[in-house]
Protein backbone atom coordinates (compact mmCIF):
# COMPACT_ATOMS: atom_id res chain seq x y z
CA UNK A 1 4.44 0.14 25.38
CA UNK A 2 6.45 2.78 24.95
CA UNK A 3 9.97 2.75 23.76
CA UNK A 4 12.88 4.47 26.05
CA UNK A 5 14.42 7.26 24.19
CA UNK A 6 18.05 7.80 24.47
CA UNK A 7 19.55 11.33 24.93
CA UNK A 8 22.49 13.19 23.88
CA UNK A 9 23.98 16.84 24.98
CA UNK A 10 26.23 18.81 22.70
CA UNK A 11 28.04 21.84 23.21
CA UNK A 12 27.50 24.74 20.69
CA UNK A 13 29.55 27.20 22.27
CA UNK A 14 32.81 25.98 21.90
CA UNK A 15 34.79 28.95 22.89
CA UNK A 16 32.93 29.55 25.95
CA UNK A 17 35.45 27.67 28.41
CA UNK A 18 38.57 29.35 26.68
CA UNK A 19 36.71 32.17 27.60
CA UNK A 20 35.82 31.52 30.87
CA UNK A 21 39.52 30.29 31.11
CA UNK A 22 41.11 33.38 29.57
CA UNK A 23 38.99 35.70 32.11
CA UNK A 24 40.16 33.55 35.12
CA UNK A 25 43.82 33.72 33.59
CA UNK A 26 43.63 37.84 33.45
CA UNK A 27 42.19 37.73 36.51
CA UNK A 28 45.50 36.43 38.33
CA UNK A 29 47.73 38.16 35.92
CA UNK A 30 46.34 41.76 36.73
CA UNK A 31 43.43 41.49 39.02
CA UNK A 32 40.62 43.42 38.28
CA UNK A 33 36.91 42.96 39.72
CA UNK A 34 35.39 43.15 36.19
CA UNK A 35 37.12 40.10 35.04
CA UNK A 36 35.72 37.93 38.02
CA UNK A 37 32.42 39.74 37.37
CA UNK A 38 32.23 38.36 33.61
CA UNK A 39 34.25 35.03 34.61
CA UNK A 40 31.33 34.25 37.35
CA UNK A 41 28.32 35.32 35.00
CA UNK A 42 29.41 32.96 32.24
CA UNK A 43 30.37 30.57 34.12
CA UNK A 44 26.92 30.77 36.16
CA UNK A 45 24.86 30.68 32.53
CA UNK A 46 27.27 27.94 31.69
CA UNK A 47 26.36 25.98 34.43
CA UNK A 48 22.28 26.32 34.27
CA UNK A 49 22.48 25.80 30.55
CA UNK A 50 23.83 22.01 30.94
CA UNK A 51 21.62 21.55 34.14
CA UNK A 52 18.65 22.58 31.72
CA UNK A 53 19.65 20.98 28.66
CA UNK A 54 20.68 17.68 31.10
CA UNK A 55 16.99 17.90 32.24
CA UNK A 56 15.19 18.17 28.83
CA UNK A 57 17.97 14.80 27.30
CA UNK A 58 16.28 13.03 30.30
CA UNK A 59 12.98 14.27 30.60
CA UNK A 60 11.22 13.88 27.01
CA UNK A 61 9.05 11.34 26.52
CA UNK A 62 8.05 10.84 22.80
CA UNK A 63 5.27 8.43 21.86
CA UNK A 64 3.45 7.76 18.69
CA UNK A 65 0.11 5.76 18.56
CA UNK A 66 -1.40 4.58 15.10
CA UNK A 67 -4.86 3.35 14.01
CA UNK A 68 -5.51 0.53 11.56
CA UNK A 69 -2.25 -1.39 11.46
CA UNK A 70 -2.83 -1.81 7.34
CA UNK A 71 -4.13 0.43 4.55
CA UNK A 72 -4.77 -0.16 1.25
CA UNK A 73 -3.96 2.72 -1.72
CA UNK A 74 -6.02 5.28 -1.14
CA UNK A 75 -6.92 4.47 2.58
CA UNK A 76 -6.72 7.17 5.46
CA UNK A 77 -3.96 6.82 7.71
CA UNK A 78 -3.80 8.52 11.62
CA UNK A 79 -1.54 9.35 13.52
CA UNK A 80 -1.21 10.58 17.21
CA UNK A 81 1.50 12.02 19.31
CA UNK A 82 2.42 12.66 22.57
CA UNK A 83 5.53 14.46 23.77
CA UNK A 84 5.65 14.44 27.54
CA UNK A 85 8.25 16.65 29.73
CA UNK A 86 8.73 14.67 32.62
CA UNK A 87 11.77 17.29 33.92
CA UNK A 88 11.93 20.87 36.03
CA UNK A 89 12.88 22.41 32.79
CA UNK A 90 10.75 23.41 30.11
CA UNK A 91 11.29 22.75 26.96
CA UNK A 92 10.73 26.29 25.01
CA UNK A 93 11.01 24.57 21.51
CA UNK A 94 11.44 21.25 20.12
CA UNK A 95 11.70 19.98 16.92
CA UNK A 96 10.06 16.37 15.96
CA UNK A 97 12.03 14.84 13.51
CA UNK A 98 9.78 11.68 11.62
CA UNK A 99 11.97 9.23 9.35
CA UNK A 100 9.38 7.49 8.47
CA UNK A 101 10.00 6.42 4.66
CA UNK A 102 6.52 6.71 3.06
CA UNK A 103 6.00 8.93 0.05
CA UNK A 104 4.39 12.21 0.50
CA UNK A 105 4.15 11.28 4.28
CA UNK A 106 4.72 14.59 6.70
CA UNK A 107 4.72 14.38 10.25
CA UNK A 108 7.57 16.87 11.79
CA UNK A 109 6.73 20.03 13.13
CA UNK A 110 8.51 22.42 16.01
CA UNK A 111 6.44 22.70 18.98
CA UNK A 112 7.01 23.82 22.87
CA UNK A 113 6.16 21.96 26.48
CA UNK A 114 6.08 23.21 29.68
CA UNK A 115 7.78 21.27 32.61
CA UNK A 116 6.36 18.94 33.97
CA UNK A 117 3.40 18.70 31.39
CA UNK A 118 2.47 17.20 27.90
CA UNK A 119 1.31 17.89 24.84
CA UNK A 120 -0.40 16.44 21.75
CA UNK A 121 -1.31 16.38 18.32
CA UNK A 122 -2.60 14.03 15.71
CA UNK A 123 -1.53 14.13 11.47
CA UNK A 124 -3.67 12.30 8.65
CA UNK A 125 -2.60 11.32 5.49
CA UNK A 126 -3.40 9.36 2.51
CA UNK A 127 -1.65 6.54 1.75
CA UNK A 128 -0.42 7.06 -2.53
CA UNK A 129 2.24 4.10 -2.88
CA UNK A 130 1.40 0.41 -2.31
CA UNK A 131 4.48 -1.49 -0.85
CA UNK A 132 5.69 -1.94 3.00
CA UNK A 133 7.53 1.05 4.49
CA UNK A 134 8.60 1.76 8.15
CA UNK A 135 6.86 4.88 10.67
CA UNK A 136 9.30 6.04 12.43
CA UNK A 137 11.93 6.09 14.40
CA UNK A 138 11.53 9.72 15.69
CA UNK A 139 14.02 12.12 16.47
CA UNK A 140 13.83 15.52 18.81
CA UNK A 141 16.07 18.50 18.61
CA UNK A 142 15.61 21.60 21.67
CA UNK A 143 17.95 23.62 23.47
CA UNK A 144 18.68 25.33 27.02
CA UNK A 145 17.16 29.20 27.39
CA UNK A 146 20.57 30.47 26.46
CA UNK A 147 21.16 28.19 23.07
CA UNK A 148 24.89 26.74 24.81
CA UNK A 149 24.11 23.35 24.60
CA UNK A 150 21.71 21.50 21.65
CA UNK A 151 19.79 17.88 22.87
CA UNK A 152 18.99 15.32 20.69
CA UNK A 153 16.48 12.37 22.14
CA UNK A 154 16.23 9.47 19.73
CA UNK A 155 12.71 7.84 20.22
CA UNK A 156 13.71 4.31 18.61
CA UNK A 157 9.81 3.85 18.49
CA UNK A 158 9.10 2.55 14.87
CA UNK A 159 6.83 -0.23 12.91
CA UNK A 160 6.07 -1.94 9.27
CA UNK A 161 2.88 -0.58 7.66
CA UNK A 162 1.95 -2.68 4.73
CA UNK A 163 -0.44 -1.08 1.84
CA UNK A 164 -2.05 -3.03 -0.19
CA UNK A 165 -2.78 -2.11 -3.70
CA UNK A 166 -6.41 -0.87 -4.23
CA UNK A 167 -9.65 -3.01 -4.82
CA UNK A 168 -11.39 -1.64 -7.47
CA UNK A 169 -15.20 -2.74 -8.92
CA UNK A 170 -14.64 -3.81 -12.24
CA UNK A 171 -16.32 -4.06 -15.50
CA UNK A 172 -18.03 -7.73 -16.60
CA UNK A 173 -14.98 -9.42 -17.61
CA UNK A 174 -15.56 -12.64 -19.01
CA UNK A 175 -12.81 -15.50 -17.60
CA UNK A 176 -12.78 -18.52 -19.65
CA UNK A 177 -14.06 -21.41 -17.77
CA UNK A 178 -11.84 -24.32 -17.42
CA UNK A 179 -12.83 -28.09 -15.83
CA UNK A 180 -15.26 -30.33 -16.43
CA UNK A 181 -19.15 -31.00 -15.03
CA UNK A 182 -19.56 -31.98 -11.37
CA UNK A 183 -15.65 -31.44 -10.87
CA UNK A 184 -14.22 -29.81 -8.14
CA UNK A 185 -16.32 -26.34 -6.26
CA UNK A 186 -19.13 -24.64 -7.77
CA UNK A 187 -17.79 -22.03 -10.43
CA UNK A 188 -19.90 -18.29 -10.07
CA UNK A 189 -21.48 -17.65 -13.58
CA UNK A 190 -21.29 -20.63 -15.44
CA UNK A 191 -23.82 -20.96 -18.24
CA UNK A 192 -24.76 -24.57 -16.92
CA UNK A 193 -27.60 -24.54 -14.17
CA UNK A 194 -29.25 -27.65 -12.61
CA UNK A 195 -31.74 -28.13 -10.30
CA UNK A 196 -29.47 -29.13 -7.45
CA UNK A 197 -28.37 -25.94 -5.78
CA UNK A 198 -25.17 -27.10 -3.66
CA UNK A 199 -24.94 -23.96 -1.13
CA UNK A 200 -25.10 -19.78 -1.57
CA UNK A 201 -22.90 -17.07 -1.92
CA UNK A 202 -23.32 -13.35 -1.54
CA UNK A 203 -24.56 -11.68 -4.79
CA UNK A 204 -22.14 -10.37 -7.05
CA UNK A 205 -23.06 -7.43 -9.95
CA UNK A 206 -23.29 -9.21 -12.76
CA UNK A 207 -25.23 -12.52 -11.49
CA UNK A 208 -28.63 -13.09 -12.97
CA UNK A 209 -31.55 -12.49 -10.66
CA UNK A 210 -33.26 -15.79 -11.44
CA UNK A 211 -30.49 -17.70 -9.18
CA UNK A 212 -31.41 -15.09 -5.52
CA UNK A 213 -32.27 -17.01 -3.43
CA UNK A 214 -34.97 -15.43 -1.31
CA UNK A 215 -34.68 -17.92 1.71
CA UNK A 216 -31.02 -17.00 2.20
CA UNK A 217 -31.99 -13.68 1.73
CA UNK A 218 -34.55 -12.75 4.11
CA UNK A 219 -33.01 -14.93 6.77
CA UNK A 220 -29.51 -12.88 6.25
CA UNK A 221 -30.59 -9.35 5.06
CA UNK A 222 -28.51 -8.93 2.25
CA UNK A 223 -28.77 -10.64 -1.14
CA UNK A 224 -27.68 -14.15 -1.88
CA UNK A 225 -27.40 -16.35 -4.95
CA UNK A 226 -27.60 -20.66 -5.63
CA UNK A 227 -24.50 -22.22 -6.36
CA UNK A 228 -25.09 -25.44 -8.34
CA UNK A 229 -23.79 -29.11 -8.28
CA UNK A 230 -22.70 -29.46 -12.14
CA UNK A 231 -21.73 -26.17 -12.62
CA UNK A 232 -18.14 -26.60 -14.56
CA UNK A 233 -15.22 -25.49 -11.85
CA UNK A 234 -11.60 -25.29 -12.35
CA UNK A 235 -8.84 -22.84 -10.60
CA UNK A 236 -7.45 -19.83 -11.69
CA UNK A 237 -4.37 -19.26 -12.38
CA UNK A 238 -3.82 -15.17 -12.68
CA UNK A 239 -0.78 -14.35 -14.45
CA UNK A 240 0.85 -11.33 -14.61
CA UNK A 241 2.96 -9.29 -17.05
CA UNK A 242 5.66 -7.64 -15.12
CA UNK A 243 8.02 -6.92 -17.75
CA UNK A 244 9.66 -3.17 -17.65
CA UNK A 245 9.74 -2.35 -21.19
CA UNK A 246 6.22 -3.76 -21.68
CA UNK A 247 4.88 -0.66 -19.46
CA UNK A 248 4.16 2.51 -19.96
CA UNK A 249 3.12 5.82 -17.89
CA UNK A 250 4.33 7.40 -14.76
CA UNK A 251 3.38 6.88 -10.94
CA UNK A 252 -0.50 5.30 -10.05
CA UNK A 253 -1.28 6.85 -13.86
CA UNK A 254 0.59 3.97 -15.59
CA UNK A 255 -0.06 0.27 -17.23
CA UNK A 256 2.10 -1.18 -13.96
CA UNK A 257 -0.13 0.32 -11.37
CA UNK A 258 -3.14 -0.53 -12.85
CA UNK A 259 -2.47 -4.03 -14.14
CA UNK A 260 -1.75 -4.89 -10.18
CA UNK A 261 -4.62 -2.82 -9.13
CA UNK A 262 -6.73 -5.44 -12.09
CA UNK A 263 -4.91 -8.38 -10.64
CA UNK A 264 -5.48 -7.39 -7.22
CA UNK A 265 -9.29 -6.30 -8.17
CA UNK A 266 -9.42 -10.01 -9.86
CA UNK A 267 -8.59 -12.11 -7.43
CA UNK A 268 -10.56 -10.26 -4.91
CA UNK A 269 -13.80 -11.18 -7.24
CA UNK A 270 -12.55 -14.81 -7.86
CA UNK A 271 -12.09 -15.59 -4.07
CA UNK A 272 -15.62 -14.05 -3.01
CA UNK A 273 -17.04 -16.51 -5.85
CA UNK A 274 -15.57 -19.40 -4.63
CA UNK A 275 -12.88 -19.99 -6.70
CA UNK A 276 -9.99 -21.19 -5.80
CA UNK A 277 -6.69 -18.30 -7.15
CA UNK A 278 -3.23 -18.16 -7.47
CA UNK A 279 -0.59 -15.78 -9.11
CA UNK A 280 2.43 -16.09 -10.89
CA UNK A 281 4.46 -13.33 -12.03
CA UNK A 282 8.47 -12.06 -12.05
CA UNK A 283 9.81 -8.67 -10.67
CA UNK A 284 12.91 -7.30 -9.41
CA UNK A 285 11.96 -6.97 -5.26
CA UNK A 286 9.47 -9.81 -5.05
CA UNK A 287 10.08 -12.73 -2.85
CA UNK A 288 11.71 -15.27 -3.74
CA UNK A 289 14.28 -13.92 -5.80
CA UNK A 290 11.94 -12.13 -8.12
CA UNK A 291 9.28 -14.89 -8.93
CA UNK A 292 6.10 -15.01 -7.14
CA UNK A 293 4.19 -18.19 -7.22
CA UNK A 294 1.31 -18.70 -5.07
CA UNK A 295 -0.63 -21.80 -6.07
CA UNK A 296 -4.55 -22.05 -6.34
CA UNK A 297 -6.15 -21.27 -2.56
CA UNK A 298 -9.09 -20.19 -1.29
CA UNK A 299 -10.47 -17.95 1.25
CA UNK A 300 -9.35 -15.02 3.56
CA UNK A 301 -5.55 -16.39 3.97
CA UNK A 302 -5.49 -16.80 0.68
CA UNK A 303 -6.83 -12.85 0.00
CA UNK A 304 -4.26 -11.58 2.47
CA UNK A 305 -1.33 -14.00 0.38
CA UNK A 306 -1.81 -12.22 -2.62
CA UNK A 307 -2.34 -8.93 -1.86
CA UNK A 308 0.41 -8.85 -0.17
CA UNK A 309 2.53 -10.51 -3.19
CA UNK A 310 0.95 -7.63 -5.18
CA UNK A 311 2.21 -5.30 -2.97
CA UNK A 312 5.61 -6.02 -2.70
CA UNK A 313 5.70 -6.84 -6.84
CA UNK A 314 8.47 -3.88 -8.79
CA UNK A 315 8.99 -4.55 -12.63
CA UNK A 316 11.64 -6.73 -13.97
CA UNK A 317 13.59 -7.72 -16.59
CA UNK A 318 11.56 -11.08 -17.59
CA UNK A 319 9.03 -11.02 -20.28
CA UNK A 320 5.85 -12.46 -20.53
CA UNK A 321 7.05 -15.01 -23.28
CA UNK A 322 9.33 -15.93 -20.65
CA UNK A 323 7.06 -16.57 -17.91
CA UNK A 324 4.59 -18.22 -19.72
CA UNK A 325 7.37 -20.87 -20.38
CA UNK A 326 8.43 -20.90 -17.35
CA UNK A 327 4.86 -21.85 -15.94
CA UNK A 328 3.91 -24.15 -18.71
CA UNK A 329 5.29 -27.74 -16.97
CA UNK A 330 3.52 -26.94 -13.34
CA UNK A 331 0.20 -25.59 -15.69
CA UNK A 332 -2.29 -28.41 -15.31
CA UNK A 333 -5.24 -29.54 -17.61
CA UNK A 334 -8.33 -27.23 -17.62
CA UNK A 335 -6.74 -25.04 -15.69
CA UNK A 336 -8.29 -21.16 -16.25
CA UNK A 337 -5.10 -18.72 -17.17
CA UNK A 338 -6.17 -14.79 -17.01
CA UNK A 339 -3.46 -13.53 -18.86
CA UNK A 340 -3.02 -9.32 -17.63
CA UNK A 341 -0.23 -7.43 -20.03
CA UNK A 342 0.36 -4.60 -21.83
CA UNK A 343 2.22 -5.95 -24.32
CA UNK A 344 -0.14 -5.41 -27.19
CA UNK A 345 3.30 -4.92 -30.01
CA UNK A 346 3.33 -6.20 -33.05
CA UNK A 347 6.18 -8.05 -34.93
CA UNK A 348 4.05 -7.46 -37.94
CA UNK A 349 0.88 -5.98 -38.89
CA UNK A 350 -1.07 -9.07 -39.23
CA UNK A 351 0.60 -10.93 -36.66
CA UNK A 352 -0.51 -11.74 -33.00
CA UNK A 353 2.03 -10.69 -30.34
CA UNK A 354 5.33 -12.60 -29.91
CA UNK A 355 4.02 -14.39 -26.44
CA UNK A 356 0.86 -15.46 -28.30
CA UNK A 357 3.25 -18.74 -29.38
CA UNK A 358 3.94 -19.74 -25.76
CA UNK A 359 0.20 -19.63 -24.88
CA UNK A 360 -1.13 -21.61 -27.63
CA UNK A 361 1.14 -24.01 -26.45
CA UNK A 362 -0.69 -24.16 -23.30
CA UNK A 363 -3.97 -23.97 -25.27
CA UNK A 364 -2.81 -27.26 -27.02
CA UNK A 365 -2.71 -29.24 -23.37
CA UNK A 366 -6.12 -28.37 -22.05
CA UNK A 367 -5.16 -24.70 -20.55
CA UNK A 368 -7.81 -22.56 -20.90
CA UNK A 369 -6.75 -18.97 -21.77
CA UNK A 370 -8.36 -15.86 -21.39
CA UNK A 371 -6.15 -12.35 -22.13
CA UNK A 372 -6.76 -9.08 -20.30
CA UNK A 373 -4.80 -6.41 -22.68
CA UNK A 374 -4.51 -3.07 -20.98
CA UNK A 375 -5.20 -0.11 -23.84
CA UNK A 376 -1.15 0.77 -23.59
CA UNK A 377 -2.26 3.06 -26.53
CA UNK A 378 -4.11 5.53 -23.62
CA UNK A 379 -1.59 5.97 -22.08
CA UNK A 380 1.03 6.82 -25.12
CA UNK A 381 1.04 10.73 -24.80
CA UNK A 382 4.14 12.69 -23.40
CA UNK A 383 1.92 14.15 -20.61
CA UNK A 384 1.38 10.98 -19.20
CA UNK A 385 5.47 9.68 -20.05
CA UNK A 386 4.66 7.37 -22.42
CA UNK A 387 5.69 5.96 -25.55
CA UNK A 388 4.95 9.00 -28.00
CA UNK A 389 3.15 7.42 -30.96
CA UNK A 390 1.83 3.88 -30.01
CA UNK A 391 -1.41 3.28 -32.21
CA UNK A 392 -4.40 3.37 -29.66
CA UNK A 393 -6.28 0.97 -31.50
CA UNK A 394 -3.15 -1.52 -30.84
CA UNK A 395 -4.67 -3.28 -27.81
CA UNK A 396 -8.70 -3.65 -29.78
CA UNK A 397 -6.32 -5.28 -32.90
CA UNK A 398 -4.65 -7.94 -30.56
CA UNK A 399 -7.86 -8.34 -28.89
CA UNK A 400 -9.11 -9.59 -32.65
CA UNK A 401 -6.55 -11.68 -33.40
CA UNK A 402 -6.43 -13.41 -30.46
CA UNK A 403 -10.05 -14.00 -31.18
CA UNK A 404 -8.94 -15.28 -34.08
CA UNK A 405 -6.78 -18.37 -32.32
CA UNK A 406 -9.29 -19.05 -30.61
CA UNK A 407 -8.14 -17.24 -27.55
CA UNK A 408 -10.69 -15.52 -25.66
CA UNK A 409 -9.47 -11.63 -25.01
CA UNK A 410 -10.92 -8.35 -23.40
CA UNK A 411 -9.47 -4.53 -23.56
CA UNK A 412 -9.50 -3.01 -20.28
CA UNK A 413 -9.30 0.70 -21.38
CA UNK A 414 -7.62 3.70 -19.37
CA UNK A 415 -11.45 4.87 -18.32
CA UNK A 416 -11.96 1.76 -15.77
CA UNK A 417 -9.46 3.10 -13.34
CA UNK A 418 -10.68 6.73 -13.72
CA UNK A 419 -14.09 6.51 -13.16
CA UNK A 420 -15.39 7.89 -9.54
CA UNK A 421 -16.62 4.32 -8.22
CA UNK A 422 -13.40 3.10 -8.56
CA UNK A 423 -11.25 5.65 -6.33
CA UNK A 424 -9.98 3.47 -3.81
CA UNK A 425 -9.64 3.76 0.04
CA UNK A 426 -12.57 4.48 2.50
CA UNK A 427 -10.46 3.50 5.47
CA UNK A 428 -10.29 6.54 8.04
CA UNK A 429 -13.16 8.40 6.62
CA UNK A 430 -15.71 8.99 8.57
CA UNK A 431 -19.40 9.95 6.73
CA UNK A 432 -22.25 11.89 9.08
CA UNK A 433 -25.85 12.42 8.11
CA UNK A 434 -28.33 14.76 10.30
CA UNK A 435 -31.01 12.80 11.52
CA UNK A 436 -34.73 14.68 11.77
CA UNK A 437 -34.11 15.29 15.35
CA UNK A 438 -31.17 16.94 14.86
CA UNK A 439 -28.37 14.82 16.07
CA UNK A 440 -25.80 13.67 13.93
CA UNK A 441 -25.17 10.21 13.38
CA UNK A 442 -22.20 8.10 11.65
CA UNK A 443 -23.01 7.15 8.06
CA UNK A 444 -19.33 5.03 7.83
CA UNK A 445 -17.17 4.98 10.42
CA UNK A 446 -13.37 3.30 10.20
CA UNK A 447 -13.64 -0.37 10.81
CA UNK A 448 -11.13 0.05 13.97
CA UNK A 449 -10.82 2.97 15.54
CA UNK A 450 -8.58 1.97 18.93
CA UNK A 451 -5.08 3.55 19.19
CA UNK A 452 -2.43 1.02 19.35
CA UNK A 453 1.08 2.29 20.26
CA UNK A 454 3.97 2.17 18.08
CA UNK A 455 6.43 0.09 20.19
């Protein structure tokens, strides 16, 4: 539907009725035909200027129509408008007024429609922030011919766009697997294979070519793998490391954005495998007071649960040692933790980071660990507003002594995020090829491409 603006009229000319008053006043004090001549004129252009501009605060029509309803980082967002002058008068310029709160998100513009008519125009835009933000409301600004009177229409049209944080392909990473044989779902990539294939998944990168199975395949069209009965399964339990000073960099170039872009990327992978993921972590604007906790689901609620979390998530003041105590009583046996920090400091040379303590205490009652230290070091350069000075080998020496404790570790370096496979967003884009015949056909096309009004 469409949302009924509400319209205001302002006088500019605030001396124009003294005028009109002081010419009247003349005119009985020493009657003269010029004074009636100039009284009636003004008074005439008075009187079509508030007709006009009481036309235009009743006749526009604003309405705003969006496509997609949710983006993720990097996604294409649309946008279509409509301004509709419904009155006699025509509106010779109007100026469109968006509030919507988005970063680097431009929609205004100054633009003219006749009477009784419409017009329209459509803005795209990338979305560069994850979080929720509002589109709209809308305000317009126009005028009568002679600029007397100024009308401002408040279109109180306006919605929630959520982005999600990006889903990124990632390197092999290496989780360490927690349970026991023949417990709980199948786990992807376990080393242990029987005979007794349970059901099939879609093939990931990564999975060995002997487990395709060619039934599935065929039948389906796309590639499929075996899941096994005695294949070792546990949950996983990603935690993340939202503390402030742990972080380093600036905007979507920086340790924060890209350890919830990893977490986000994770969880994506773990759910499509068929295991079952949840997140802890503790920031300033996430619900519940700063912690988010989302116990071990799966499936597509599950997908939407986190990302969402993720989306919302803004650094804190609670560090990972922290957390990781925090977590420790609800932590249960062979559960797999994917630990995703910067915090790759040393106390000493030789010594493992501070946090290290906590997690071998969760080692020590069947938690099964594995680290995911983001190179901090990469990002250490004043270009990139970093910590000027940070050793870059710090995160591949924490990496070897966790190794060391038995811990299982992996860098993620700067370069996973940077490479051209993992630029995010390919919603709104639209891809053409030219067939042999000529015509031009749609390579990828937006997965929903119907307008749906702002209300």
């Amino acid at each position: 539907m469409t949302s009924t603006p509400t319209g205001s009229v302002r006088l500019n000319a605030r001396l124009l009725p003294v005028l009109i008053g002081a010419l009247l006043l003349l005119q009985l004090i020493t009657p003269w035909q010029g004074w009636m001549i100039l009284a009636v004129g003004l008074g005439g252009a008075w009187l079509i200027a508030w007709l006009w501009a009481r036309a235009l605060g009743r006749g526009l029509v604003f309405r705003r129509e969006m496509r997609y309803g949710w983006a993720q980082v990097g996604d294409r967002l649309e946008e279509r408008f409509t301004l509709r002058n419904t009155s006699l008068a025509p509106a010779l310029w109007v100026e469109v007024i968006d509030h919507t709160a988005m970063p680097d998100y431009q929609t205004g513009r100054v633009t003219g429609v006749d009477s009784r008519s419409q017009t329209q125009w459509r803005t795209q835009s990338l979305c560069t922030r994850r979080g929720v933000f509002t589109l709209g409301p809308t305000t317009l600004r126009c005028g009568d011919l002679f600029g007397i009177y100024s009308v401002t229409v408040e279109s109180p049209s306006a919605t929630t766009l959520m982005v999600l944080p990006p889903v990124i392909p990632l390197p092999r990473i290496e989780v360490a697997p927690g349970g026991r044989a023949g417990e709980g779902r199948p786990r992807a990539n376990a080393p242990e294979q029987t005979v007794s294939a349970a059901t099939v998944r879609e093939y990931s990168p990564g999975d060995s070519l002997h487990r395709i199975h060619w039934l599935t395949t065929a039948r389906r069209g796309s590639l499929f793998v075996r899941l096994f009965d005695n294949t070792p399964a546990s949950h996983w339990w990603i935690m993340l490391d939202m503390d402030r000073s742990a972080h380093i960099g600036q905007g979507q170039d920086s340790t924060e954005e890209h350890a919830i872009t990893l977490a986000a990327s994770l969880a994506d992978a773990g759910l499509r495998a068929g295991q079952s993921v949840g997140l802890t972590a503790f920031g300033d604007d996430a619900d519940g007071g700063g912690l988010v906790w989302l116990p071990p689901r799966n499936g597509d609620p599950q997908r939407w649960r986190l990302l969402r979390a993720l989306a919302l998530l803004r650094p804190g003041r609670v560090a990972l040692g922290e957390l990781l105590e925090r977590a420790r009583p609800a932590m249960s046996q062979f559960s797999s933790v994917i630990v995703i920090t910067p915090a790759v400091a040393f106390a000493e040379p030789a010594r493992a980071p501070a946090w290290c303590d906590r997690l071998l205490m969760l080692q020590r009652r069947g938690v099964v660990p594995t680290v995911l230290l983001l190179d901090a070091g990469a990002y250490a350069d004043g270009a990139h507003g970093g910590q000027v000075g940070l050793p870059r080998d710090q995160a591949a020496r924490a990496s070897r002594l966790l190794a060391g404790l038995g811990i299982a570790g992996q860098v993620i370096g700067r370069d996973v995020f940077d490479r051209p496979e993992s630029k995010p967003g390919h919603e709104g884009e639209w891809e053409w090829r030219i067939l042999p015949t000529g015509r031009v056909a749609p390579v990828r096309k937006p997965s929903n491409v119907d307008w749906r009004t702002v209300p």
